[in-house]
N, C-alpha and C. Protein backbone atom coordinates (compact mmCIF):
# COMPACT_ATOMS: atom_id res chain seq x y z
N UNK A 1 -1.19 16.49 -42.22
CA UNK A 1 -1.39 16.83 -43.64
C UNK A 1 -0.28 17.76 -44.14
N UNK A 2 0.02 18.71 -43.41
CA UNK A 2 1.21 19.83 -43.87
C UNK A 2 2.60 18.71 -44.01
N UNK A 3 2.53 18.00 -43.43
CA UNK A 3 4.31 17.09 -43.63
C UNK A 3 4.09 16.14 -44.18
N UNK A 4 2.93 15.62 -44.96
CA UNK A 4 2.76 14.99 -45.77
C UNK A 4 3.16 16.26 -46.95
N UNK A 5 2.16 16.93 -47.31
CA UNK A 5 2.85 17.94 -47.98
C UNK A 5 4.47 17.76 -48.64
N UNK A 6 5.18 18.49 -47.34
CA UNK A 6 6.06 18.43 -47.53
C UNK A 6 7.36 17.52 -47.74
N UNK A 7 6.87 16.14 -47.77
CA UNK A 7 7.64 14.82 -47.76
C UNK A 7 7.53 14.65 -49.24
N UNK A 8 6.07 14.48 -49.66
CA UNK A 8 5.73 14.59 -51.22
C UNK A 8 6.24 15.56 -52.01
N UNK A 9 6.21 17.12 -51.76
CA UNK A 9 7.11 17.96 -52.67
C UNK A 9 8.39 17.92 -52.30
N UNK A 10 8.94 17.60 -51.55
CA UNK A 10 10.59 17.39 -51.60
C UNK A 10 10.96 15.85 -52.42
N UNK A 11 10.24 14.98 -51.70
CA UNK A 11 10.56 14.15 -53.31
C UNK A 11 10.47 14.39 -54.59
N UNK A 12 9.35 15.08 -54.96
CA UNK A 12 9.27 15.47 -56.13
C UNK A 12 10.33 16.06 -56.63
N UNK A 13 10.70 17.01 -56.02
CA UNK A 13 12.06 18.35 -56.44
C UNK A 13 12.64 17.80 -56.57
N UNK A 14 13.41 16.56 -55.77
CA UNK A 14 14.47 16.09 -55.67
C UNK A 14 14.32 15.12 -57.30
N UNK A 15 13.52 14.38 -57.55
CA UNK A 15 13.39 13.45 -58.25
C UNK A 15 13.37 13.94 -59.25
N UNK A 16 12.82 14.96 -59.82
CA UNK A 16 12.56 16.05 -61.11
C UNK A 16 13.90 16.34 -61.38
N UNK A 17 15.23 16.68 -60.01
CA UNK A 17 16.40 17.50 -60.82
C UNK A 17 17.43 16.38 -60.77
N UNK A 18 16.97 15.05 -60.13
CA UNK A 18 17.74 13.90 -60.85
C UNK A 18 17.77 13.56 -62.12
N UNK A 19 16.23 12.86 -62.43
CA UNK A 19 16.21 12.98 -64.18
C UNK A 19 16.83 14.49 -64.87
N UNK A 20 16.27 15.55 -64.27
CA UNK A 20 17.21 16.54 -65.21
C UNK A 20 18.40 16.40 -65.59
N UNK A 21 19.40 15.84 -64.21
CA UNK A 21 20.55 15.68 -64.42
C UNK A 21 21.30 14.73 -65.63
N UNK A 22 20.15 13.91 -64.99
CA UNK A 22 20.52 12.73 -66.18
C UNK A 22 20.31 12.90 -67.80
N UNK A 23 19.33 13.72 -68.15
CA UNK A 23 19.06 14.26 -69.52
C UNK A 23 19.78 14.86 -69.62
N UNK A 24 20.31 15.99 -69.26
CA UNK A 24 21.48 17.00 -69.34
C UNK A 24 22.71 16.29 -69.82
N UNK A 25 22.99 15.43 -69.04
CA UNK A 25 24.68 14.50 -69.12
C UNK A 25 24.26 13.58 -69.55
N UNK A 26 23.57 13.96 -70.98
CA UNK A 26 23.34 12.58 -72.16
C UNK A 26 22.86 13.21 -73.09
N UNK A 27 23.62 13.24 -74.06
CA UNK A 27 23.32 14.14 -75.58
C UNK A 27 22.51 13.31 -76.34
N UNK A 28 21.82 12.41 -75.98
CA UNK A 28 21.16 11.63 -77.32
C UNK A 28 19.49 12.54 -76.29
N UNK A 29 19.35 13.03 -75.16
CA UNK A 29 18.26 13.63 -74.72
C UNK A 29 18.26 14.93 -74.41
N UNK A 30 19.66 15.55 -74.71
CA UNK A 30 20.18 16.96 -74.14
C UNK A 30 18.44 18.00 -75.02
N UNK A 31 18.59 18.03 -76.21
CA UNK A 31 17.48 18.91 -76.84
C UNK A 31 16.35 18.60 -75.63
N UNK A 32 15.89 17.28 -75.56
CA UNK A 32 14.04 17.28 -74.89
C UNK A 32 14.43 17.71 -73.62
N UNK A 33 15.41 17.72 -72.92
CA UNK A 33 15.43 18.18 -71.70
C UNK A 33 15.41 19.76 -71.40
N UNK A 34 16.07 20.38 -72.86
CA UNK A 34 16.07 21.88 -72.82
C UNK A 34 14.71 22.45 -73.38
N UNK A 35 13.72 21.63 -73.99
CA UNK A 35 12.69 22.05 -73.97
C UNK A 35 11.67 22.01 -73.10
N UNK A 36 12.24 20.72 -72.26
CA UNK A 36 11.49 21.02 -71.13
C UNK A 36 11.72 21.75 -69.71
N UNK A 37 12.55 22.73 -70.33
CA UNK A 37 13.02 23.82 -68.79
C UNK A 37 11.57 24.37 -68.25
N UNK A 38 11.19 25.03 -69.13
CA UNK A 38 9.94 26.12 -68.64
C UNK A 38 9.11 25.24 -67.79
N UNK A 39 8.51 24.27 -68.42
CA UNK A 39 7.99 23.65 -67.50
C UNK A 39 8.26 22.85 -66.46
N UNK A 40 9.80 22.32 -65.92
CA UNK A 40 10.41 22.27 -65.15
C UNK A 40 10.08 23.39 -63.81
N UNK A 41 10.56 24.64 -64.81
CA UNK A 41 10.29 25.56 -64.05
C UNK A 41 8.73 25.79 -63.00
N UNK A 42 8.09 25.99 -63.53
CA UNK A 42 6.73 26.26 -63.59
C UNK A 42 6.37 24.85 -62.74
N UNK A 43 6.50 23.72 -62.99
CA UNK A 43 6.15 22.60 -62.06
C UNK A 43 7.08 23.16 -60.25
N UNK A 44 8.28 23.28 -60.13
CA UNK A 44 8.77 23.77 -59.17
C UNK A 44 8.08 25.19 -58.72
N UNK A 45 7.55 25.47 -59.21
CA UNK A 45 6.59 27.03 -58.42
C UNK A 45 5.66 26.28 -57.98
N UNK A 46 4.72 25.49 -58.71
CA UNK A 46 3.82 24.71 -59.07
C UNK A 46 4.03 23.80 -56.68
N UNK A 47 4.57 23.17 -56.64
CA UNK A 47 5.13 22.37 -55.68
C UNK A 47 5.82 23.51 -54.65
N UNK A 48 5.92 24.35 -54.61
CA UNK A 48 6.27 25.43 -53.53
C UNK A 48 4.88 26.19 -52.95
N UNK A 49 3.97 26.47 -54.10
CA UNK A 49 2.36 26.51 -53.51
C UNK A 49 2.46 25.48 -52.86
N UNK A 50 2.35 24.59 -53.46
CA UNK A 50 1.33 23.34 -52.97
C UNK A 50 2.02 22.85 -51.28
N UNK A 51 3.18 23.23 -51.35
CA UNK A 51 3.98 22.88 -50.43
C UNK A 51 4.31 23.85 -48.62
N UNK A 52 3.82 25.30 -49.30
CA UNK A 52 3.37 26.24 -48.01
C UNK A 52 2.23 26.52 -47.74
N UNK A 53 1.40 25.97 -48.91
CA UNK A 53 0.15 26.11 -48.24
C UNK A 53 -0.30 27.20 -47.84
N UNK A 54 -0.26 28.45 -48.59
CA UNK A 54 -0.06 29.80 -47.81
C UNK A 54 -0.72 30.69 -49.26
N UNK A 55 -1.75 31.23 -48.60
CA UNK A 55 -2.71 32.47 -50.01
C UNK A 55 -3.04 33.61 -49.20
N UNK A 56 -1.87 33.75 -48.16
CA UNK A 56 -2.70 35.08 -47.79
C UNK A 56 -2.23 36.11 -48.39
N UNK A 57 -2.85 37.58 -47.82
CA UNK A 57 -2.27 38.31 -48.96
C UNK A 57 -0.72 38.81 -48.63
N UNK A 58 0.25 38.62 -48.01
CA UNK A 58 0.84 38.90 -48.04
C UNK A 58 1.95 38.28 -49.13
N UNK A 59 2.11 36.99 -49.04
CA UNK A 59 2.68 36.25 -49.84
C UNK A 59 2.04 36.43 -51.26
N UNK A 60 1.22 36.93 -51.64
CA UNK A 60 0.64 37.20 -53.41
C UNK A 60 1.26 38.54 -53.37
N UNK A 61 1.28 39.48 -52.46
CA UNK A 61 2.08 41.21 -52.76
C UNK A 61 3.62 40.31 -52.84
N UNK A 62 4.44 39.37 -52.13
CA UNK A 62 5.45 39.25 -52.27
C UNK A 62 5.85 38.66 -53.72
N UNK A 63 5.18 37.54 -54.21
CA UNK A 63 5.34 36.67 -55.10
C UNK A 63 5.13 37.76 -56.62
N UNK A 64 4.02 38.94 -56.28
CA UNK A 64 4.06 40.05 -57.33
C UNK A 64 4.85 40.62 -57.46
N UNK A 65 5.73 41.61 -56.77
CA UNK A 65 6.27 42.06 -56.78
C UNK A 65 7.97 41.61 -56.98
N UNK A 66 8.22 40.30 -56.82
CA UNK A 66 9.51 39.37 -56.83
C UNK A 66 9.53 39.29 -58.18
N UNK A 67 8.53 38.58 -58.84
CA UNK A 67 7.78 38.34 -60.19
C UNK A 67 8.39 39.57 -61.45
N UNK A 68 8.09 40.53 -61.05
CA UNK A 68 7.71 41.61 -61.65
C UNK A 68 8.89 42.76 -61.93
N UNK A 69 9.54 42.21 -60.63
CA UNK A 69 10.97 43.30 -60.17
C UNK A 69 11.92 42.30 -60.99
N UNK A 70 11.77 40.82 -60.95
CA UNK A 70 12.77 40.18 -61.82
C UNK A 70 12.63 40.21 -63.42
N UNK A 71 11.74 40.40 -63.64
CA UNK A 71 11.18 40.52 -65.16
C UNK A 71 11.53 41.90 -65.40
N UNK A 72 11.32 42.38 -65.06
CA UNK A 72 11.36 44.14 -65.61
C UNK A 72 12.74 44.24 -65.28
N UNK A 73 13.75 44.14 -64.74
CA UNK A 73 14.79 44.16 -64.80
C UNK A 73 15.64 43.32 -65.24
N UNK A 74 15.27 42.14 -65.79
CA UNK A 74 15.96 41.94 -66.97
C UNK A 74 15.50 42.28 -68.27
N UNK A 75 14.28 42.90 -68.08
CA UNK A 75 13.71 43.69 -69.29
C UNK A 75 14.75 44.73 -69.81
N UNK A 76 14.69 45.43 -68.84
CA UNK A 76 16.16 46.52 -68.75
C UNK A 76 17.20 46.05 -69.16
N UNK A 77 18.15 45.06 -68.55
CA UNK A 77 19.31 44.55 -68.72
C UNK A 77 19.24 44.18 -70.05
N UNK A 78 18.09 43.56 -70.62
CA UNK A 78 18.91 42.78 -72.15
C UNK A 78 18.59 43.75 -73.08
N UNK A 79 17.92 44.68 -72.70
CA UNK A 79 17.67 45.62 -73.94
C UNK A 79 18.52 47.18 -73.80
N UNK A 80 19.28 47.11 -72.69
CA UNK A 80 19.85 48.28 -72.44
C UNK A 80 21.48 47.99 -72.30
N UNK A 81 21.86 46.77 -71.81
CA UNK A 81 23.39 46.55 -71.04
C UNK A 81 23.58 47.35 -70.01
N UNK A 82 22.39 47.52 -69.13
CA UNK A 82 23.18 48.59 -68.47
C UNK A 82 23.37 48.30 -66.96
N UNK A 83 22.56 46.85 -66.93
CA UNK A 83 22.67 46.24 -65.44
C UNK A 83 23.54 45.11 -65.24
N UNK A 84 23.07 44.13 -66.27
CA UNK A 84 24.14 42.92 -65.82
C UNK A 84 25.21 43.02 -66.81
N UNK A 85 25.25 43.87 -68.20
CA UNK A 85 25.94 43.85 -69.50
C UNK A 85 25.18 43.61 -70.44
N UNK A 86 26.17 43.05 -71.65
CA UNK A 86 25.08 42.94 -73.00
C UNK A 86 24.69 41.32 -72.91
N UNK A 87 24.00 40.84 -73.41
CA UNK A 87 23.45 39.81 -73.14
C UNK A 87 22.21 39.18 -73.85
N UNK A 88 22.04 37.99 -74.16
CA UNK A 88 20.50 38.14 -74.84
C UNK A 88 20.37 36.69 -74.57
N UNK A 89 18.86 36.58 -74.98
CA UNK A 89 17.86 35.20 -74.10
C UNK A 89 17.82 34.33 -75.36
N UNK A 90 18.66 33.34 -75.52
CA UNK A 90 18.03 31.94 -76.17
C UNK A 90 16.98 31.40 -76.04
N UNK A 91 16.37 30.14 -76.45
CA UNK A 91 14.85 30.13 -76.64
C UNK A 91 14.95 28.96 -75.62
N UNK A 92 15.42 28.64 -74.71
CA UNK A 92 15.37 27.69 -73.31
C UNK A 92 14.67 27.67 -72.53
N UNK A 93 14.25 29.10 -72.44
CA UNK A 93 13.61 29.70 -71.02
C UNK A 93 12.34 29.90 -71.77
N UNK A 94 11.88 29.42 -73.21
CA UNK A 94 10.46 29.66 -73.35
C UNK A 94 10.27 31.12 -73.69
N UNK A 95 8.63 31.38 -74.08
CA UNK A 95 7.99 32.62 -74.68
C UNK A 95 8.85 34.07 -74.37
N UNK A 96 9.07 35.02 -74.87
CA UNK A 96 9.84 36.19 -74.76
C UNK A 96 8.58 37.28 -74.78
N UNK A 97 8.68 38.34 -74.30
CA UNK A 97 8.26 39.94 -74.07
C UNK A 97 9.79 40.87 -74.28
N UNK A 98 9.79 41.87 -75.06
CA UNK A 98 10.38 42.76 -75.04
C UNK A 98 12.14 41.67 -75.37
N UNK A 99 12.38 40.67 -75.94
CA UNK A 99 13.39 40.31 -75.49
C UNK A 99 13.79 39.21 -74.68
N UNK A 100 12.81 39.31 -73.63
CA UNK A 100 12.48 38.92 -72.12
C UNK A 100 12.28 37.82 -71.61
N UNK A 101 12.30 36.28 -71.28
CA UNK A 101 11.84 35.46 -71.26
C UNK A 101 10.39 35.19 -70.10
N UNK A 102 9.05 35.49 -70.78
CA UNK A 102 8.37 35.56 -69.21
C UNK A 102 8.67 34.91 -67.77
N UNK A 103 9.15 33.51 -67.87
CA UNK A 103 9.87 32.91 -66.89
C UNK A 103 11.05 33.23 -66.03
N UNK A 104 11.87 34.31 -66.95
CA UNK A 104 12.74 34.55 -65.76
C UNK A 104 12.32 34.97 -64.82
N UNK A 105 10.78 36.28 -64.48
CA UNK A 105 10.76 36.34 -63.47
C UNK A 105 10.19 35.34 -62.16
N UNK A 106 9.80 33.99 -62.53
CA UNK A 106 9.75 32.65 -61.75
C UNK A 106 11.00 32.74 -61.16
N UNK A 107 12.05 32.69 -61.95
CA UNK A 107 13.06 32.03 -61.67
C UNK A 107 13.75 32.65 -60.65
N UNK A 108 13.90 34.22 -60.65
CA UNK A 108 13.53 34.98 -59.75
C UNK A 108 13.06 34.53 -58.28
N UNK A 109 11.67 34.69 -58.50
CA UNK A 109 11.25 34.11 -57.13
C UNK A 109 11.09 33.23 -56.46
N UNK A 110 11.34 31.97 -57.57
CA UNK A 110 11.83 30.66 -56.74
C UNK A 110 12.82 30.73 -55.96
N UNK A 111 14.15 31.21 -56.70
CA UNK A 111 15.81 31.76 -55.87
C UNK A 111 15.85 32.54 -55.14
N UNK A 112 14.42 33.86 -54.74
CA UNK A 112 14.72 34.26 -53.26
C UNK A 112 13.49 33.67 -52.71
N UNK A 113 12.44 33.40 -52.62
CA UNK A 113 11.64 32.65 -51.95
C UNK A 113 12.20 31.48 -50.88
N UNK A 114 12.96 30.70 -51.74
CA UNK A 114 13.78 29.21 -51.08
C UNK A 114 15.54 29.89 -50.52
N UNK A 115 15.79 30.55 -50.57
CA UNK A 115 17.37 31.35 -49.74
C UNK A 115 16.68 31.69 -48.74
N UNK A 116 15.59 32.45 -49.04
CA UNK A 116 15.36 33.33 -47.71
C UNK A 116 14.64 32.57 -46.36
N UNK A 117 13.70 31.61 -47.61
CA UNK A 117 13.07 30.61 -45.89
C UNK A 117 14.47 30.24 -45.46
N UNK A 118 15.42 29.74 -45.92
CA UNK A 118 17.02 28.56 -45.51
C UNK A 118 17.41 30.25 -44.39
N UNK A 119 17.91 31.22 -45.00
CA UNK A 119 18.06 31.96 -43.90
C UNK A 119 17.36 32.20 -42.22
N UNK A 120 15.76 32.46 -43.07
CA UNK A 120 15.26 32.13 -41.74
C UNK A 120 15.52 30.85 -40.30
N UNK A 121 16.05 30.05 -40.97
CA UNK A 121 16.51 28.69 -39.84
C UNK A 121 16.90 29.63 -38.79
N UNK A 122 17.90 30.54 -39.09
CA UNK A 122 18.76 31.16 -38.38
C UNK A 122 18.02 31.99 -37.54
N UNK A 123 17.52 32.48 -37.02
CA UNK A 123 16.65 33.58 -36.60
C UNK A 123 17.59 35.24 -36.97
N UNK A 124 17.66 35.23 -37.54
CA UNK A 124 18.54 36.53 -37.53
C UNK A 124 17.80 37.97 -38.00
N UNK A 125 18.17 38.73 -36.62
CA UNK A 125 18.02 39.97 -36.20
C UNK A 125 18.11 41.36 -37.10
N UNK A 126 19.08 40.75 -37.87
CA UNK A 126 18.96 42.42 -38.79
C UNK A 126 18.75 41.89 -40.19
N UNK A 127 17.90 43.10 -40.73
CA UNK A 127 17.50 42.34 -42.17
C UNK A 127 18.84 43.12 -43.24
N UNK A 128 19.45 44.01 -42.40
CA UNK A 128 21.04 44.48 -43.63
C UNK A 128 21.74 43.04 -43.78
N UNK A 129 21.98 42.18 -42.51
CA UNK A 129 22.31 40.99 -42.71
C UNK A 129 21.81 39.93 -43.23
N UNK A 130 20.81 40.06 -43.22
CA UNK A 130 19.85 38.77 -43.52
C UNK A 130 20.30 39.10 -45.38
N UNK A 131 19.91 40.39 -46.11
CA UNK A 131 20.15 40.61 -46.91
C UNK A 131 21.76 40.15 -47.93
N UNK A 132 22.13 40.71 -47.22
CA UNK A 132 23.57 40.23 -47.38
C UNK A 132 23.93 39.20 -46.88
N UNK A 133 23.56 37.79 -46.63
CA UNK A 133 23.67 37.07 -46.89
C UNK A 133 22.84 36.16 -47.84
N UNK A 134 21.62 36.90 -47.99
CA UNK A 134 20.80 36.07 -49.13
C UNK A 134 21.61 36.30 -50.47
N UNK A 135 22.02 37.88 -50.54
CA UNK A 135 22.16 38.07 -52.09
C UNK A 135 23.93 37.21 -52.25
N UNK A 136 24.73 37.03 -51.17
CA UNK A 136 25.47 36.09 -51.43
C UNK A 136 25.49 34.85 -51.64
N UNK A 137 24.81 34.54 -51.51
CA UNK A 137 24.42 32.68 -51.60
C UNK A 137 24.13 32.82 -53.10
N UNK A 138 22.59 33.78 -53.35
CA UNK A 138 22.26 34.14 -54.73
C UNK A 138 23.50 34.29 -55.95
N UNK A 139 24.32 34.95 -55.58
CA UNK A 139 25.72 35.43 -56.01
C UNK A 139 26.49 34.11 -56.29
N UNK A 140 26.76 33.28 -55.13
CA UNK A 140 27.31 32.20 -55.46
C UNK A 140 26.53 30.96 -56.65
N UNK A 141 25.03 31.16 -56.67
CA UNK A 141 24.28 30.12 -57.07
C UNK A 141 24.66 30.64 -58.38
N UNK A 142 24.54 32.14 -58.85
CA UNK A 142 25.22 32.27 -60.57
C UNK A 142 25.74 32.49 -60.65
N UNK A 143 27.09 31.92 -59.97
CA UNK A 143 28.65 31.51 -60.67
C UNK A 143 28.54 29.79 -60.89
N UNK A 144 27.27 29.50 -60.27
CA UNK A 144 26.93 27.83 -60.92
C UNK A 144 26.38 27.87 -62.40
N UNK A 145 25.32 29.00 -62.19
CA UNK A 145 24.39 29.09 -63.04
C UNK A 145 24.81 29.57 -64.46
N UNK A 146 25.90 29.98 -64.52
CA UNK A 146 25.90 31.16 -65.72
C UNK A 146 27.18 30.42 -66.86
N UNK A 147 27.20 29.21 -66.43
CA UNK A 147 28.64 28.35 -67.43
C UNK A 147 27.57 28.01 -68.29
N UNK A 148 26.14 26.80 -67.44
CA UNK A 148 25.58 26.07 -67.54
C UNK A 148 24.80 26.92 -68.83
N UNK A 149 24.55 28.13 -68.16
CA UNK A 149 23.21 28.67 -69.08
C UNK A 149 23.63 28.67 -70.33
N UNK A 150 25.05 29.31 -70.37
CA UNK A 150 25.48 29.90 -71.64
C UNK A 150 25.69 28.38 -72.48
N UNK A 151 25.92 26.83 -72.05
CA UNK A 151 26.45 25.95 -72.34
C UNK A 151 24.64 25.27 -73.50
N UNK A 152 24.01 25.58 -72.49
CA UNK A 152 22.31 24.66 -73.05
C UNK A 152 21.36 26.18 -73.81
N UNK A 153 21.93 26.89 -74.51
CA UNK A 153 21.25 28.45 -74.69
C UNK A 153 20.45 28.63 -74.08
N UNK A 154 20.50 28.99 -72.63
CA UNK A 154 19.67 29.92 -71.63
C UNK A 154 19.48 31.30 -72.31
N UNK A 155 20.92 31.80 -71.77
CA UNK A 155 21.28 33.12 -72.82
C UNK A 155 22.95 33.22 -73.19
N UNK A 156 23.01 34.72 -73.54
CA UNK A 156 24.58 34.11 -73.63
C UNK A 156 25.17 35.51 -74.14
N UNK A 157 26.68 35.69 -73.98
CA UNK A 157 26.86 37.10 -73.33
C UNK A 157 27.71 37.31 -75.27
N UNK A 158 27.45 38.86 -74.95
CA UNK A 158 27.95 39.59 -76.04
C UNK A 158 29.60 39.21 -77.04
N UNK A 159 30.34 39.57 -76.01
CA UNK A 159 31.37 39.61 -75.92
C UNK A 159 31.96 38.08 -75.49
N UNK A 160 31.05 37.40 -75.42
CA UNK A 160 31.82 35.89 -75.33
C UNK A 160 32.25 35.37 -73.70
N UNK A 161 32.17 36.34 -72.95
CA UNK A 161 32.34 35.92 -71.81
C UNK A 161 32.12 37.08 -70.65
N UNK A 162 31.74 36.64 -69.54
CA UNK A 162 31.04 37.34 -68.47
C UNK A 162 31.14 38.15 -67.61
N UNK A 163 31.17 39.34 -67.96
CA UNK A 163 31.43 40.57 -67.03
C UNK A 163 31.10 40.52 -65.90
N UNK A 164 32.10 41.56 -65.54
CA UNK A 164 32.01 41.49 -63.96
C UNK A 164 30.90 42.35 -63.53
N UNK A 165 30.38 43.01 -64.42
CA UNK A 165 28.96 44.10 -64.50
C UNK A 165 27.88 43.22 -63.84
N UNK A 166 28.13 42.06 -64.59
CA UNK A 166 27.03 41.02 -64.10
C UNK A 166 26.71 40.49 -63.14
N UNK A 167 27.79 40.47 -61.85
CA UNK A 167 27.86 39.48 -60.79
C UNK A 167 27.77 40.89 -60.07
N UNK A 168 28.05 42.49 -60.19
CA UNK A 168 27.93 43.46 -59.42
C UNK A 168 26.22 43.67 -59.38
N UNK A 169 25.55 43.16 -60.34
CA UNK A 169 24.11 43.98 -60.90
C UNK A 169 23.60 42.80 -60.23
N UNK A 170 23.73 41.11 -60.25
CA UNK A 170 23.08 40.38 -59.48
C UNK A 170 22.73 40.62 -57.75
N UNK A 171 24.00 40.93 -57.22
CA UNK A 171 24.50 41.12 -56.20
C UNK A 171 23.38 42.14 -55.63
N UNK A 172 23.62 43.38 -56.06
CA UNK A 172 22.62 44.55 -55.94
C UNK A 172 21.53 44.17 -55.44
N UNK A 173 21.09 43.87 -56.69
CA UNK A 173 19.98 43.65 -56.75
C UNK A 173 18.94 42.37 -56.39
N UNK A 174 19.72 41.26 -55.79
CA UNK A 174 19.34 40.50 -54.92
C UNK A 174 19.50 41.10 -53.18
N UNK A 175 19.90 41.59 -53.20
CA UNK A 175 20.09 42.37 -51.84
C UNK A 175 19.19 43.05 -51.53
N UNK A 176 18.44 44.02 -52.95
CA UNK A 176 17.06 44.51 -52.34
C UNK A 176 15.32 44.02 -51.98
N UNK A 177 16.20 42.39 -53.14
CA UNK A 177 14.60 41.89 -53.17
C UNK A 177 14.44 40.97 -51.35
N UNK A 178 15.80 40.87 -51.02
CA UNK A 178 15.37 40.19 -49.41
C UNK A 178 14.78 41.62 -48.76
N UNK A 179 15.30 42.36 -48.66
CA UNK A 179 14.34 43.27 -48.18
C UNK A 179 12.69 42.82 -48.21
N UNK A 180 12.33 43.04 -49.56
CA UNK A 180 10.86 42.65 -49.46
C UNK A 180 11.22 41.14 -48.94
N UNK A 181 11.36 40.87 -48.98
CA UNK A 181 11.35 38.99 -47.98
C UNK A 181 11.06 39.34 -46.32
N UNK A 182 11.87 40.40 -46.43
CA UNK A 182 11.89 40.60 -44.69
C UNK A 182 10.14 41.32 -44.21
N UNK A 183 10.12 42.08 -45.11
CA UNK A 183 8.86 43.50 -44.67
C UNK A 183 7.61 42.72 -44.96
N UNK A 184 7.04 41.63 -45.78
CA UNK A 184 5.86 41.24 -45.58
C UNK A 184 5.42 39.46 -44.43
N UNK A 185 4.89 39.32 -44.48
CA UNK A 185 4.36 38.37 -42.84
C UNK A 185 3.63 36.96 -43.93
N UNK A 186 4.17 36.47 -44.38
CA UNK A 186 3.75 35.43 -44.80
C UNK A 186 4.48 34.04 -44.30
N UNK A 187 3.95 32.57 -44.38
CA UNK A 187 4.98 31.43 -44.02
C UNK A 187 6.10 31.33 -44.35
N UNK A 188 6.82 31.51 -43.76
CA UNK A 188 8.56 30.95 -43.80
C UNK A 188 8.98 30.26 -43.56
N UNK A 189 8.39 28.84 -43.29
CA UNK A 189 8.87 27.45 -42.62
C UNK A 189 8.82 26.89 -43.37
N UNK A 190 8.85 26.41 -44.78
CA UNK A 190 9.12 25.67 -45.57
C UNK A 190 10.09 24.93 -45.88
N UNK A 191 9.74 23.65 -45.29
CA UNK A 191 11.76 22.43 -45.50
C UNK A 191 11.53 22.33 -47.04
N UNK A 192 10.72 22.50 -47.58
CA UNK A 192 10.40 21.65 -48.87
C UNK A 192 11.32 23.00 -49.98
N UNK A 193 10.71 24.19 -49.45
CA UNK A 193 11.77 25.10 -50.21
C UNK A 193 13.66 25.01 -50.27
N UNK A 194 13.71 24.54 -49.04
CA UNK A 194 15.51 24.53 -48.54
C UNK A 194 15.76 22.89 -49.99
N UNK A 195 15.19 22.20 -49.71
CA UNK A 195 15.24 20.96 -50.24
C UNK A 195 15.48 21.52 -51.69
N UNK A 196 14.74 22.34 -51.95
CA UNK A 196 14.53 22.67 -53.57
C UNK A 196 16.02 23.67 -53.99
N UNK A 197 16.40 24.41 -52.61
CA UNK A 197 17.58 25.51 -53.21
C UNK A 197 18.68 24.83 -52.85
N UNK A 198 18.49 23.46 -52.01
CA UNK A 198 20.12 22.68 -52.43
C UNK A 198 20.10 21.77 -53.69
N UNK A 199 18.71 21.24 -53.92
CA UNK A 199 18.48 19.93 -55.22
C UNK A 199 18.91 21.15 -56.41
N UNK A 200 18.86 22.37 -56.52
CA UNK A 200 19.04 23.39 -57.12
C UNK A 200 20.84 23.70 -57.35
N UNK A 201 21.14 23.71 -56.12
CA UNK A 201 22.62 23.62 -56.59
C UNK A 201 23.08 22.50 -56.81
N UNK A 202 22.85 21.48 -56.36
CA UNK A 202 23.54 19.86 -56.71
C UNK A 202 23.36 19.92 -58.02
N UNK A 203 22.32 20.10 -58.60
CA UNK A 203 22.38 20.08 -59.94
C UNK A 203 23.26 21.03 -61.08
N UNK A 204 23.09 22.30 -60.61
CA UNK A 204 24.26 22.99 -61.28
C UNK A 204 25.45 22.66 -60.56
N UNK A 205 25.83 22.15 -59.56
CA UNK A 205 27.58 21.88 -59.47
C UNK A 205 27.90 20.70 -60.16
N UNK A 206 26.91 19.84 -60.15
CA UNK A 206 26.82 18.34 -61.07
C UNK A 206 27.43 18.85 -62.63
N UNK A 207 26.44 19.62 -63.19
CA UNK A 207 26.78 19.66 -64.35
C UNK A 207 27.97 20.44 -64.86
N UNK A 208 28.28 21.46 -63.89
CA UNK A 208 29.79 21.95 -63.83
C UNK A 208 30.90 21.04 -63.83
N UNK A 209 30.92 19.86 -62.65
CA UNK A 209 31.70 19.04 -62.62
C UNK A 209 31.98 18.36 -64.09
N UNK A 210 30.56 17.48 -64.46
CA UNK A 210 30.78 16.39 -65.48
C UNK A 210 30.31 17.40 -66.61
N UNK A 211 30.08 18.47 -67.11
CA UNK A 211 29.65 18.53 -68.65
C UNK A 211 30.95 19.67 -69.34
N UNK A 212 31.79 19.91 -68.30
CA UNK A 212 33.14 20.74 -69.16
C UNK A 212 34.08 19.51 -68.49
């Protein structure tokens, strides 16, 4: 039953950020596809439950706190400039707080949830490393992420183009949230997550390639 599971949500992921792709790199569907991010979104959380199979409490303190630390700090950031720069949220990402898009903090914990199980493959011993290499991968995923966003109004930067404030404040601060990845005891074997944080970059290098 668990690899059934996981055969079914990795198709899914996979199949969900094909059509994305394909709406994306076709302007007669580009709008319905950007309205349907959030729930894009939200279906991919949606299929990572369903896919670890996992309610104990450790994983609900993680998923809160991932949640919460990503939201509130870009709460900060767009209303202050003082973490990633100046910056503000287009209406892509759905309903706003403070500015805020409630979804970013999903988005958040989908991107260390699925790095950190892919790290785990590795068995590795120190979590300064484990860290530093999650928040690099993270690091690399928004230098995919951040052409694209500004291209379909995710959000989009002050000054017209992207400080280096931004890739220092990601960096950071993906570095502390593996920490909590490391300190609580929940499932980490999830193929269906790894599946989701490469169908995740294929799709932003896709649209890097073909949409500039």
């Amino acid at each position: 039953m668990k690899l059934n599971r996981i055969v079914i949500c990795s198709i899914l992921m996979v199949l969900f950020h094909l059509v994305g792709l394909y709406g994306f790199l076709n302007s007669e569907f580009e709008m319905l596809f950007i309205a349907l991010v959030p729930y894009h979104l939200l279906l991919m959380l949606g299929l990572l439950i369903f896919s670890t199979n996992d309610f104990s409490k450790d994983i609900k303190i993680f998923a809160i706190i991932i949640y919460f630390s990503g939201f509130f700090i870009e709460v900060i950031g767009v209303n202050t400039g003082l973490i990633f720069g100046d910056y503000t949220y287009g209406e892509a990402l759905g309903a706003k707080v403070l500015s805020t898009p409630l979804l970013i903090g999903v988005n958040w914990l989908i991107l260390v949830y699925c790095t950190g199980v892919l790290l785990e493959q590795f068995k590795l011993q120190s979590s300064l490393l484990f860290s530093t290499l999650g928040a690099l991968i993270l690091l690399g995923i928004d230098f995919l992420i951040e052409p694209i966003a500004i291209r379909f109004n995710y959000w989009s930067w002050t000054a017209g183009e992207i400080p280096m404030q931004n890739y220092i404040g990601w960096y950071v601060f993906s570095f502390l949230l593996f920490f909590v990845f490391r300190a609580l005891d929940f499932n980490k074997n999830n193929k269906a997550a790894i599946i989701l944080l490469f169908a995740q970059i294929g799709f932003f290098l896709a649209l890097n390639i073909w949409a500039f």
